[in-house]
PDB file of N, CA and C in Angstrom:
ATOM      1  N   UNK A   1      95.538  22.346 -87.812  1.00  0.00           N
ATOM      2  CA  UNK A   1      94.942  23.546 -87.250  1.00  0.00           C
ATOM      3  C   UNK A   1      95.533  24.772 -87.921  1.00  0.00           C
ATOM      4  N   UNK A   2      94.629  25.891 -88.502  1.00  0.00           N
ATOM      5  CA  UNK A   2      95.350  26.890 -89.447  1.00  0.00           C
ATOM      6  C   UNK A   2      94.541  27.865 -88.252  1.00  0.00           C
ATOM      7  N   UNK A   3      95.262  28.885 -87.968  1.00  0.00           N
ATOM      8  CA  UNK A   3      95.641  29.765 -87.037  1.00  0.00           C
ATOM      9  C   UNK A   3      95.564  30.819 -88.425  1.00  0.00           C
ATOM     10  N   UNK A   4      93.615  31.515 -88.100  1.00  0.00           N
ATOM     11  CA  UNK A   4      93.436  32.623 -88.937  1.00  0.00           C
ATOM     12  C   UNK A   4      93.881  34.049 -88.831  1.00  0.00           C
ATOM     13  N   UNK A   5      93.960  34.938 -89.587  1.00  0.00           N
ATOM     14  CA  UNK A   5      93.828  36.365 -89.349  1.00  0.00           C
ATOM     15  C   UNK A   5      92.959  37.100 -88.841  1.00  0.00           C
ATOM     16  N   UNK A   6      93.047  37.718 -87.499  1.00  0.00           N
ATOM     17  CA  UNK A   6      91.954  38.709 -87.502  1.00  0.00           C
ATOM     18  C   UNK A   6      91.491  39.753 -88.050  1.00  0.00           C
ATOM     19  N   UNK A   7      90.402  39.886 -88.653  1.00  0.00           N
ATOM     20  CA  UNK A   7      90.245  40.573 -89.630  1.00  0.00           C
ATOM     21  C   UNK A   7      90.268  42.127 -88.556  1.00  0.00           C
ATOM     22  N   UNK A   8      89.589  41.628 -88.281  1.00  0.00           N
ATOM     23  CA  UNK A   8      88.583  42.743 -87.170  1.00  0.00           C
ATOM     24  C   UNK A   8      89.720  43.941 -86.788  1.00  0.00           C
ATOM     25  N   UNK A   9      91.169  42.902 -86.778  1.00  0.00           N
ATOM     26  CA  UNK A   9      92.317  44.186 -85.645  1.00  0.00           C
ATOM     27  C   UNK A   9      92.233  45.519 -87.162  1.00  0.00           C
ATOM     28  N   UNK A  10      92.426  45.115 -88.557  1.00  0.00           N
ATOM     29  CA  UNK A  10      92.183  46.146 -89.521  1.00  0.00           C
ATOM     30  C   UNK A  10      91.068  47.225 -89.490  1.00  0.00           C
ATOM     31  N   UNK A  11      90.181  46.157 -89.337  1.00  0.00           N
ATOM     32  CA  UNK A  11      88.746  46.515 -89.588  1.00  0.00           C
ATOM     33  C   UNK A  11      88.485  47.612 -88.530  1.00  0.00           C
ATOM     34  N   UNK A  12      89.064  47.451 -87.054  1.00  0.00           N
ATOM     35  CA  UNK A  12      89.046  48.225 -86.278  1.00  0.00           C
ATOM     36  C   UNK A  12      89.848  49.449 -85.840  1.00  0.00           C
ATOM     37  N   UNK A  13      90.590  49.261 -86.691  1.00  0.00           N
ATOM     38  CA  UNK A  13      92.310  50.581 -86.848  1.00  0.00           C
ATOM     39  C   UNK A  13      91.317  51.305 -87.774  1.00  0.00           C
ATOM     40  N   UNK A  14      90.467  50.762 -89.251  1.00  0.00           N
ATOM     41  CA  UNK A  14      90.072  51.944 -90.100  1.00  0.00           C
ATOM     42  C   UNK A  14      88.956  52.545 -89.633  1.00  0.00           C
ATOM     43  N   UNK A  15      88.335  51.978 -88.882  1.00  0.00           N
ATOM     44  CA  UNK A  15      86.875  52.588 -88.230  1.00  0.00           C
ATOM     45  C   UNK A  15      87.222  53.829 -86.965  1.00  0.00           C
ATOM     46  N   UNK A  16      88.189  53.320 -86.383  1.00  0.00           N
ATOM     47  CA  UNK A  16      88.902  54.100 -85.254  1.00  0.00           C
ATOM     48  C   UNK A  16      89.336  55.686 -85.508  1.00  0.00           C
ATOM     49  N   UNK A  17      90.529  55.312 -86.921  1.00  0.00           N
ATOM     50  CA  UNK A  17      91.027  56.105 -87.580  1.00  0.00           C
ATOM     51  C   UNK A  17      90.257  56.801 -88.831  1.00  0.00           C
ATOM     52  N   UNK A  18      89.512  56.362 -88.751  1.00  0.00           N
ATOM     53  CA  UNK A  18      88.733  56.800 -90.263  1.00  0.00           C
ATOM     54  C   UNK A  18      89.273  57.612 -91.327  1.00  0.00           C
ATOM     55  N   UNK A  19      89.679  55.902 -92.062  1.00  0.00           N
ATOM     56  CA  UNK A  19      90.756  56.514 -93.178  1.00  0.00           C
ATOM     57  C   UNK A  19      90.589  54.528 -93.979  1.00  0.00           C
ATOM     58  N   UNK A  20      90.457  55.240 -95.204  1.00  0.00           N
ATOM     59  CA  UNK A  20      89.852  53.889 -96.287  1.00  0.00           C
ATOM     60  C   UNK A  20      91.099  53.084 -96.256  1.00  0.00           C
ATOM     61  N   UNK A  21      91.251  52.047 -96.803  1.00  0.00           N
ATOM     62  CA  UNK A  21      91.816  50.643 -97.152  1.00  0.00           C
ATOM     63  C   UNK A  21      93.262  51.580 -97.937  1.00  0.00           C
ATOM     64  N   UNK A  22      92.905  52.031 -98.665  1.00  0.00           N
ATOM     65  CA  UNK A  22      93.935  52.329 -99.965  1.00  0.00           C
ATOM     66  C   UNK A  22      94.786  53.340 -98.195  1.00  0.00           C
ATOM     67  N   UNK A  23      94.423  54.109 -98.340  1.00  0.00           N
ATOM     68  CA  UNK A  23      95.320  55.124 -97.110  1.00  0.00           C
ATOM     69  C   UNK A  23      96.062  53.947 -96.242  1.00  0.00           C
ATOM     70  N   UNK A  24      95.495  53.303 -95.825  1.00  0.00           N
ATOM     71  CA  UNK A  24      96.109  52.087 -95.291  1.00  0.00           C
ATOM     72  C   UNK A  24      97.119  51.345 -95.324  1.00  0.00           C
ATOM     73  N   UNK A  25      96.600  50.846 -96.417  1.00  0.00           N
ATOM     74  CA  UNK A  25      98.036  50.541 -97.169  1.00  0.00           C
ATOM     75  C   UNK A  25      99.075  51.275 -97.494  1.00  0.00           C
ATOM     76  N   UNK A  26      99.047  52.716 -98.008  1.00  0.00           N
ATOM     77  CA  UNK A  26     100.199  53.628 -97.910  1.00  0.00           C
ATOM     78  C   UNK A  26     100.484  53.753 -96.713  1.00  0.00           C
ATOM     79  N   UNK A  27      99.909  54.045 -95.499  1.00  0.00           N
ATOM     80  CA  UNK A  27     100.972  54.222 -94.295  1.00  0.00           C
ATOM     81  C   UNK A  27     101.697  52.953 -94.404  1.00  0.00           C
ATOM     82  N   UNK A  28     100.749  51.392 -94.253  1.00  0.00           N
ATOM     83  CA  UNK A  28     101.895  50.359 -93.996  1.00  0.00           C
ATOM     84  C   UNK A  28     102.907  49.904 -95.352  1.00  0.00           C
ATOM     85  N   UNK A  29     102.830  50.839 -96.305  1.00  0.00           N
ATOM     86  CA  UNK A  29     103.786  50.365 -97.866  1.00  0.00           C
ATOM     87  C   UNK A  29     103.794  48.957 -98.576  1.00  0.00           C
ATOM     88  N   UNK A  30     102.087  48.641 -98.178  1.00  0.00           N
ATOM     89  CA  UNK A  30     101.816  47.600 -98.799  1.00  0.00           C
ATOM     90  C   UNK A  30     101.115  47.731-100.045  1.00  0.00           C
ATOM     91  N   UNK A  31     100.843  46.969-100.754  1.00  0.00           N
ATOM     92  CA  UNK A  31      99.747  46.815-101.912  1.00  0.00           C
ATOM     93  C   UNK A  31      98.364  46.562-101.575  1.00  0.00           C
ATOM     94  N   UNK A  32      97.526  46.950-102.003  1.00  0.00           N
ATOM     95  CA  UNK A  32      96.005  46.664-101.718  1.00  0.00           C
ATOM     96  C   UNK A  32      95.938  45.452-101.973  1.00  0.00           C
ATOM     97  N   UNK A  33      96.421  44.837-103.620  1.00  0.00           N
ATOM     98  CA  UNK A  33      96.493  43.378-103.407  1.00  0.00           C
ATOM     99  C   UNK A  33      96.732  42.341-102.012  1.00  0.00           C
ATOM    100  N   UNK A  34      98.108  42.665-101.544  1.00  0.00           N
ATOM    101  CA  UNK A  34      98.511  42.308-100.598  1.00  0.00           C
ATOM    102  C   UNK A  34      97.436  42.164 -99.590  1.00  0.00           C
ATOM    103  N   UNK A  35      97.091  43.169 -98.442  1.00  0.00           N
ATOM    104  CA  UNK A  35      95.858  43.419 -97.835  1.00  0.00           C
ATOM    105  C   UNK A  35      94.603  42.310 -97.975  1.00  0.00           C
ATOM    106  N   UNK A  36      93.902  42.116 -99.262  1.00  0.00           N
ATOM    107  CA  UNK A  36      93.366  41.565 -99.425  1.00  0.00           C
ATOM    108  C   UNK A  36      93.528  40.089 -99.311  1.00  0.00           C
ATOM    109  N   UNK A  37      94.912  39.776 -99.727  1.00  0.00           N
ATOM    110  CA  UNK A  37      95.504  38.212 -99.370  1.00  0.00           C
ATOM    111  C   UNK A  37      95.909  38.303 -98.197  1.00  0.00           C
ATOM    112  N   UNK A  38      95.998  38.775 -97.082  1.00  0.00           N
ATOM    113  CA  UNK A  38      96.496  38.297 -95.885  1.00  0.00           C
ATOM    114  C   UNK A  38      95.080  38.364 -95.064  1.00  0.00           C
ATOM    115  N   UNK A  39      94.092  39.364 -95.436  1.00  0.00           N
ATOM    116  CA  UNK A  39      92.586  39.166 -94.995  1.00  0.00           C
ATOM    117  C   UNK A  39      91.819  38.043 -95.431  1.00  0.00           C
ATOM    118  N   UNK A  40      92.091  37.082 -96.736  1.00  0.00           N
ATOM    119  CA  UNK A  40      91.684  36.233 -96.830  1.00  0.00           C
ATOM    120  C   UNK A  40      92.624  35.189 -96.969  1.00  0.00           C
ATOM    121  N   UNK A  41      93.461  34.922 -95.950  1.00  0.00           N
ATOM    122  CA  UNK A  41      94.225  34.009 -95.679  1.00  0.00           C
ATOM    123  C   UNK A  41      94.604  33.418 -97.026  1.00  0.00           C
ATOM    124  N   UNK A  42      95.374  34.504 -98.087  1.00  0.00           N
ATOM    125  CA  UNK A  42      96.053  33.675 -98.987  1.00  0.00           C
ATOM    126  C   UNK A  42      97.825  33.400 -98.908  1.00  0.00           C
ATOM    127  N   UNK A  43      98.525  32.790 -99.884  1.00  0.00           N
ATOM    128  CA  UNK A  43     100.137  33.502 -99.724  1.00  0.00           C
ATOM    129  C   UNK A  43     100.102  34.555 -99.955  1.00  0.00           C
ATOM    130  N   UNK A  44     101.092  35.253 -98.813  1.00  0.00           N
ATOM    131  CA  UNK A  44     101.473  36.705 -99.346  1.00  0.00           C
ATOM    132  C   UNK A  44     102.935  36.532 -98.000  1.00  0.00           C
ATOM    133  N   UNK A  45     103.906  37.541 -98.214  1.00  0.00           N
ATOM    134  CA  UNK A  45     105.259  37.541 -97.457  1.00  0.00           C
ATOM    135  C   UNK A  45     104.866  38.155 -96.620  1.00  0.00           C
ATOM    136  N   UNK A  46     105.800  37.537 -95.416  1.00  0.00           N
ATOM    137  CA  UNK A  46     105.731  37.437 -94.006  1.00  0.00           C
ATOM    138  C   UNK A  46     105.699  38.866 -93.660  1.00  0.00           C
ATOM    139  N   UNK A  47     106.790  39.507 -94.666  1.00  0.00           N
ATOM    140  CA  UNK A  47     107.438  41.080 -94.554  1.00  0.00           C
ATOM    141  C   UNK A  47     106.186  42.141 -94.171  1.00  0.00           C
ATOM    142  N   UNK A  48     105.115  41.585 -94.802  1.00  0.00           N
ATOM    143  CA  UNK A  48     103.720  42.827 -95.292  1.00  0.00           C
ATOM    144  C   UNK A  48     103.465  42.598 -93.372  1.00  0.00           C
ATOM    145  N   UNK A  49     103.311  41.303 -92.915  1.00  0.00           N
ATOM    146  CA  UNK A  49     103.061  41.373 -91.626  1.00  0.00           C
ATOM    147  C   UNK A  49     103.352  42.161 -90.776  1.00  0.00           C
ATOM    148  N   UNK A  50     104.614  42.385 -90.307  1.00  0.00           N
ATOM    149  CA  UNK A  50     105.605  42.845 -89.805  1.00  0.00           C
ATOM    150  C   UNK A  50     105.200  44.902 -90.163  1.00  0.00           C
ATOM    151  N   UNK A  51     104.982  45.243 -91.299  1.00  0.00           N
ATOM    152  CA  UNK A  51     104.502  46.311 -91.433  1.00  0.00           C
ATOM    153  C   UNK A  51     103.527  47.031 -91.129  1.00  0.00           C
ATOM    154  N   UNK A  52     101.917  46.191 -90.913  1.00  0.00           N
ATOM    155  CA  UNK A  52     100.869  46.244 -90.640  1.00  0.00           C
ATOM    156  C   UNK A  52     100.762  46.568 -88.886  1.00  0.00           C
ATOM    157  N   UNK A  53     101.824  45.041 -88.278  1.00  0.00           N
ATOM    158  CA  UNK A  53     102.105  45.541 -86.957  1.00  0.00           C
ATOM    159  C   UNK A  53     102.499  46.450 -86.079  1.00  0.00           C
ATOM    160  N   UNK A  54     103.453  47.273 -87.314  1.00  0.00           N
ATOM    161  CA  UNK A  54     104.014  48.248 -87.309  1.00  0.00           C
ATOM    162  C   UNK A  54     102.830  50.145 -86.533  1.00  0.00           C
ATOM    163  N   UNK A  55     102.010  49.318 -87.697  1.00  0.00           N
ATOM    164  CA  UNK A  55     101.161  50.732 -87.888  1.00  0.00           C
ATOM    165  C   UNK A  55      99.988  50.542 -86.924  1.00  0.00           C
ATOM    166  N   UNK A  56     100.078  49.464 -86.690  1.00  0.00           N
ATOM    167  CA  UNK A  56      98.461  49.442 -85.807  1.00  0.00           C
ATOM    168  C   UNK A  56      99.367  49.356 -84.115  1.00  0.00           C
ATOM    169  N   UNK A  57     100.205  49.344 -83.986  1.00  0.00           N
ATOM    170  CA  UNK A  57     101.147  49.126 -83.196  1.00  0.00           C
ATOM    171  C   UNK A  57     100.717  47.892 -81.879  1.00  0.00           C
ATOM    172  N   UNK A  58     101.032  46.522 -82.757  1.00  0.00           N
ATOM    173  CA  UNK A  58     100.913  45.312 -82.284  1.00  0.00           C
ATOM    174  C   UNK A  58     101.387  44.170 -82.125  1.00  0.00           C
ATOM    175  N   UNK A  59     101.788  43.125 -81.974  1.00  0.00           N
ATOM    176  CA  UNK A  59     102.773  42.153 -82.122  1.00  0.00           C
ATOM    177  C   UNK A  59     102.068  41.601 -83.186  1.00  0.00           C
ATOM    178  N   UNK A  60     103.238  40.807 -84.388  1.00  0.00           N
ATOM    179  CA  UNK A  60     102.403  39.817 -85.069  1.00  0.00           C
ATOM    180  C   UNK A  60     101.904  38.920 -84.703  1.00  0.00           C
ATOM    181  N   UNK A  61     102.115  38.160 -83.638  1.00  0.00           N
ATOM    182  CA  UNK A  61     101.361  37.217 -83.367  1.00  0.00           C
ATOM    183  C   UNK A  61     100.222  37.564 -82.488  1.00  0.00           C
ATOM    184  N   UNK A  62      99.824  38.402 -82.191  1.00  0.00           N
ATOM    185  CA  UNK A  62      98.224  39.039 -81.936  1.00  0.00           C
ATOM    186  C   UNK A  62      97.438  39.018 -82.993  1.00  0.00           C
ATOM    187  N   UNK A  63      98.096  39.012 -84.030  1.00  0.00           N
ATOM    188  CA  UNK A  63      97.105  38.966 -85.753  1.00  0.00           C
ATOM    189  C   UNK A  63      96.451  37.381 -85.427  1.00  0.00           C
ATOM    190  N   UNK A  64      96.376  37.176 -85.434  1.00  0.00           N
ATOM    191  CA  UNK A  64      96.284  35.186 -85.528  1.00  0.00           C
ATOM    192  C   UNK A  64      95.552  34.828 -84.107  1.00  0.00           C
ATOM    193  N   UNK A  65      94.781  33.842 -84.725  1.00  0.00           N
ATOM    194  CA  UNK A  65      94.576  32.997 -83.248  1.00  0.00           C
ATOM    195  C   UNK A  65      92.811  33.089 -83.392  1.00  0.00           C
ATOM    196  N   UNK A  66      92.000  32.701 -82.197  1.00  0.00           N
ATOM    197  CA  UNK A  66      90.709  32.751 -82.000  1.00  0.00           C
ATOM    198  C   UNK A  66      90.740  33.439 -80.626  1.00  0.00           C
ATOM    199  N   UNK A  67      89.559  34.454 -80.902  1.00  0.00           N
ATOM    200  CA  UNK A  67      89.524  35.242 -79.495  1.00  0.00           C
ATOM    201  C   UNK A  67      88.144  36.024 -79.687  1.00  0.00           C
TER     202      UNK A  67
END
């Protein structure tokens, strides 16, 4: 059982906030690369997680799951 990413919690911080992908990533000091691999469930470090949670202000394990 692989326990996906919600895309949607992003998808719904930039629509909210209205502010593009790239801005995004500078508040959370990630790479756009990055972003893109944790939206399509590739490897990428745990660390980028933890940052994202940061900014959308959420637990990581709210990222994950079916709901």
């Amino acid at each position: 059982m692989i326990n996906e990413f919600k895309k949607e919690i992003i998808e719904n911080y930039l629509k909210a906030n209205k502010i593009s992908k790239t801005k995004f990533c500078k508040l959370c000091g990630i790479s756009c690369c990055t972003l893109e691999k944790i939206q399509n469930n590739k490897n990428y470090r745990i660390g980028a997680l933890f940052k994202i949670a940061k900014v959308v202000k959420i637990q990581v394990h709210q990222m994950f799951g079916k709901d």
